[in-house]
N, C-alpha and C. Protein backbone atom coordinates (compact mmCIF):
# COMPACT_ATOMS: atom_id res chain seq x y z
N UNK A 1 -15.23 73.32 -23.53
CA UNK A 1 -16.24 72.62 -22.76
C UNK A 1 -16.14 72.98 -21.26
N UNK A 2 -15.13 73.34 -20.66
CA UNK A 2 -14.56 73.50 -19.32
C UNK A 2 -14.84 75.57 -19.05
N UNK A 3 -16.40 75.09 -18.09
CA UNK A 3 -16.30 76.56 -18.07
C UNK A 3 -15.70 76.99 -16.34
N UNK A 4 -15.04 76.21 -15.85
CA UNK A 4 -14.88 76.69 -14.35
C UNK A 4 -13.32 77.18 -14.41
N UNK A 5 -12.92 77.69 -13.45
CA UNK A 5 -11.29 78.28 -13.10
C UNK A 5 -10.86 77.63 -11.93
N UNK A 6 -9.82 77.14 -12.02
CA UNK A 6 -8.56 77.00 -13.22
C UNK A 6 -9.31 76.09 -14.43
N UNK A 7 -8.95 76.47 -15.63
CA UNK A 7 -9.56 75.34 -16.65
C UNK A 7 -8.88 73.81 -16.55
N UNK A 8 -9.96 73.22 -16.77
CA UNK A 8 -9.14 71.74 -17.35
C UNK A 8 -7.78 71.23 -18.27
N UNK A 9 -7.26 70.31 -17.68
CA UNK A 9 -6.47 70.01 -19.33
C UNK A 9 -7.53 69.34 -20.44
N UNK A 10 -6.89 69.64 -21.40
CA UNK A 10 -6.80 69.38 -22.43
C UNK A 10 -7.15 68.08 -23.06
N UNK A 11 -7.67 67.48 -23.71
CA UNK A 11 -7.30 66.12 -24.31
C UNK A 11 -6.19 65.95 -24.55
N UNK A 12 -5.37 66.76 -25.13
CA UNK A 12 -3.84 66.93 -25.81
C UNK A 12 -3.06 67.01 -25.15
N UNK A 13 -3.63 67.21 -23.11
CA UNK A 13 -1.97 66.90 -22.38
C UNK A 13 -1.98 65.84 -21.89
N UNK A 14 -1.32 65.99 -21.25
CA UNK A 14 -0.68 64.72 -20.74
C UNK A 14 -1.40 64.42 -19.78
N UNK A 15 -1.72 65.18 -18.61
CA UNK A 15 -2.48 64.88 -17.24
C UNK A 15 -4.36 65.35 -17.42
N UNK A 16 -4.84 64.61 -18.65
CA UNK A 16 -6.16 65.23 -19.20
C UNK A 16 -7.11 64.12 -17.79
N UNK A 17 -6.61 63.21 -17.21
CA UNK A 17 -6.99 62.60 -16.52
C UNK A 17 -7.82 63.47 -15.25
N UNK A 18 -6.71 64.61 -14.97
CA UNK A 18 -7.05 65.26 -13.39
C UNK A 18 -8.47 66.00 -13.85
N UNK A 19 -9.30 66.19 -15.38
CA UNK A 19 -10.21 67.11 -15.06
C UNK A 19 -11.33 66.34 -14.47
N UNK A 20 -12.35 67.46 -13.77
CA UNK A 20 -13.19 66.98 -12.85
C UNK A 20 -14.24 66.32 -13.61
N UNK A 21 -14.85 65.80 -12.72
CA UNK A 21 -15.67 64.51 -13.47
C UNK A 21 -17.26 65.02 -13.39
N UNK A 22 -18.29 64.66 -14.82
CA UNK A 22 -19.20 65.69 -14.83
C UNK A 22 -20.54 64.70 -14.57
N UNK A 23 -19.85 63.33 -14.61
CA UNK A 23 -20.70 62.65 -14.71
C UNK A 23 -19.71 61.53 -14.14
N UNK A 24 -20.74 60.27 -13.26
CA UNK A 24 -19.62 59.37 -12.50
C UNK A 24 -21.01 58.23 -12.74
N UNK A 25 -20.50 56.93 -13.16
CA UNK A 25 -21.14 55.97 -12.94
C UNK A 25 -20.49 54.52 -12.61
N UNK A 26 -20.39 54.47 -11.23
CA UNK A 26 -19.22 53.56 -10.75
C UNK A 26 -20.09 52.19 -10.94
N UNK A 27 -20.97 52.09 -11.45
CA UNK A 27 -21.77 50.24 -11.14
C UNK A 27 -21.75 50.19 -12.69
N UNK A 28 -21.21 51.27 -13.22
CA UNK A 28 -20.96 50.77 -14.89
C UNK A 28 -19.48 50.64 -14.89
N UNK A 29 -18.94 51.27 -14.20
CA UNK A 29 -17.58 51.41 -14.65
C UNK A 29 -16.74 52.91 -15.02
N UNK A 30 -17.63 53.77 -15.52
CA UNK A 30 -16.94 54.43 -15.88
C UNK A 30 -17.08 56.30 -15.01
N UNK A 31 -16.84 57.32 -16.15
CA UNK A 31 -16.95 59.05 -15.63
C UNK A 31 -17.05 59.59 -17.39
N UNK A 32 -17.38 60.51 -16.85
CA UNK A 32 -17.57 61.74 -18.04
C UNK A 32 -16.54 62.70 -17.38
N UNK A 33 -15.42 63.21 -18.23
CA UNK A 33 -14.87 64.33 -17.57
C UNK A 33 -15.10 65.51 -18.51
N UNK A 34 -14.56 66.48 -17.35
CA UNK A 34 -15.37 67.95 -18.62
C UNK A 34 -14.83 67.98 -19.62
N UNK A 35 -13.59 67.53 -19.98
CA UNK A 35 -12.92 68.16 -21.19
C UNK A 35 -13.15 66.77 -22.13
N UNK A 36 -14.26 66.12 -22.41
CA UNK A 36 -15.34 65.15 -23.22
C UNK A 36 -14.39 64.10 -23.15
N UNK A 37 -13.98 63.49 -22.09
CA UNK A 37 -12.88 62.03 -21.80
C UNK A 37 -13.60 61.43 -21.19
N UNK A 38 -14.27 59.69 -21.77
CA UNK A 38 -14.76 59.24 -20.82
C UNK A 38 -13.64 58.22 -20.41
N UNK A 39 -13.58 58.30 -18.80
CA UNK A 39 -12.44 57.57 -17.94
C UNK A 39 -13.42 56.17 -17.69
N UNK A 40 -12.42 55.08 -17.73
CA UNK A 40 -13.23 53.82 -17.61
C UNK A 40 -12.50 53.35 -16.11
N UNK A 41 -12.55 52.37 -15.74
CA UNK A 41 -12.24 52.25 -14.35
C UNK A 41 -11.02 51.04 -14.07
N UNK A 42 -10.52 50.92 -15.25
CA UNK A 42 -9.75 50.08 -15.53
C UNK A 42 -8.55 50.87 -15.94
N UNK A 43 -8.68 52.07 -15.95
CA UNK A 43 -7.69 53.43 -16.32
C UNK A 43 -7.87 53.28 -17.95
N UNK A 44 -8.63 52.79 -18.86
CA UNK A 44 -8.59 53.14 -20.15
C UNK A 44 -9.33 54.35 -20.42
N UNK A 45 -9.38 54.69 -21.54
CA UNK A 45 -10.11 56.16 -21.99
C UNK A 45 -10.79 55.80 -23.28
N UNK A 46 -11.50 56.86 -23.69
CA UNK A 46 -12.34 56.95 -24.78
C UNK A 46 -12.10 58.63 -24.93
N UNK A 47 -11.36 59.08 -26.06
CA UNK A 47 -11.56 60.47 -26.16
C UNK A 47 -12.68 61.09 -27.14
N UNK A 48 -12.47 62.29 -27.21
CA UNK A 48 -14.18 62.64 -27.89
C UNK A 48 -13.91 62.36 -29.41
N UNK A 49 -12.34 62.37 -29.69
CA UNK A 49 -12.44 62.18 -31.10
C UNK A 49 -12.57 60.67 -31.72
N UNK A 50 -13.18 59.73 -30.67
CA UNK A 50 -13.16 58.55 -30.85
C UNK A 50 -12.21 57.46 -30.99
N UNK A 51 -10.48 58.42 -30.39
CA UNK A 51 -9.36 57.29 -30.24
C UNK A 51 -9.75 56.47 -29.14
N UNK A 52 -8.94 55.74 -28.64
CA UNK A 52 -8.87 54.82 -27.58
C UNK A 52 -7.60 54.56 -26.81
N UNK A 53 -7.56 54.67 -25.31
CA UNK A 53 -6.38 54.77 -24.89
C UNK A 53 -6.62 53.58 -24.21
N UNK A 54 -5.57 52.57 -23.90
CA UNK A 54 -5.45 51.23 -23.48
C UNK A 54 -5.58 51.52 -22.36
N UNK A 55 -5.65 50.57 -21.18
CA UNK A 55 -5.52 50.76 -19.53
C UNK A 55 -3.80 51.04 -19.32
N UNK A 56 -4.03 51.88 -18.56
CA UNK A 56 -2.43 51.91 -18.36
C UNK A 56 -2.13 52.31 -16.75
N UNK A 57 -2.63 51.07 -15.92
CA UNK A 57 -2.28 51.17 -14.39
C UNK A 57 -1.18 50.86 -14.47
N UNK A 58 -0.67 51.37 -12.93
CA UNK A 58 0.57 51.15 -12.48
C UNK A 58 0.91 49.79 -12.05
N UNK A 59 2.13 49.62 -12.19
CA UNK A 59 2.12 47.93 -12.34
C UNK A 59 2.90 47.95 -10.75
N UNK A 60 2.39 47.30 -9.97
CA UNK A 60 2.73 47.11 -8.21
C UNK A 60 3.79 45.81 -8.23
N UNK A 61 5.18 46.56 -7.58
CA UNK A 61 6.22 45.72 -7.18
C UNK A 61 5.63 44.15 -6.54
N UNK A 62 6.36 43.01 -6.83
CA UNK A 62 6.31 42.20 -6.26
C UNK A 62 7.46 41.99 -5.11
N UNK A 63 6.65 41.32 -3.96
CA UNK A 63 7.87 41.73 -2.69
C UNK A 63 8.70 40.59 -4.24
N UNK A 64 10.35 40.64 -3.22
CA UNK A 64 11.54 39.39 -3.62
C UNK A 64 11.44 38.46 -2.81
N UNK A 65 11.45 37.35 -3.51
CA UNK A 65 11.70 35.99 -2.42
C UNK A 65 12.80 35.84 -1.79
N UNK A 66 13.13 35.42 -0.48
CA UNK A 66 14.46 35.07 -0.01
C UNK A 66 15.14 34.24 -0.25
């Protein structure tokens, strides 16, 4: 699906997140990326083979109380 250079990753790696986005609709929520991942904005996914990847943000330190 990824016709530009350097190619995209993959669905199958790990960082399939970084490919560029072919389509962006931020008042829905989500992106189309080239390599057929739609990114939701909550960090979940939808891949083309119809799995589902949970949200998986980074979880932000809480300061410590004194």
């Amino acid at each position: 699906m990824c016709l530009h250079q350097p190619h995209c990753p993959t669905t199958a790696d790990s960082d399939r997140e970084a490919a560029v986005r072919v389509a962006h609709h931020p008042q829905q929520g989500w992106s189309l990326l080239c390599n057929g991942v739609v990114l939701f904005d909550d960090t979940g996914e939808l891949l083309p083979d119809g799995q589902i990847v949970a949200p998986h943000r980074d979880v932000l330190a809480r300061p410590v109380a004194a």
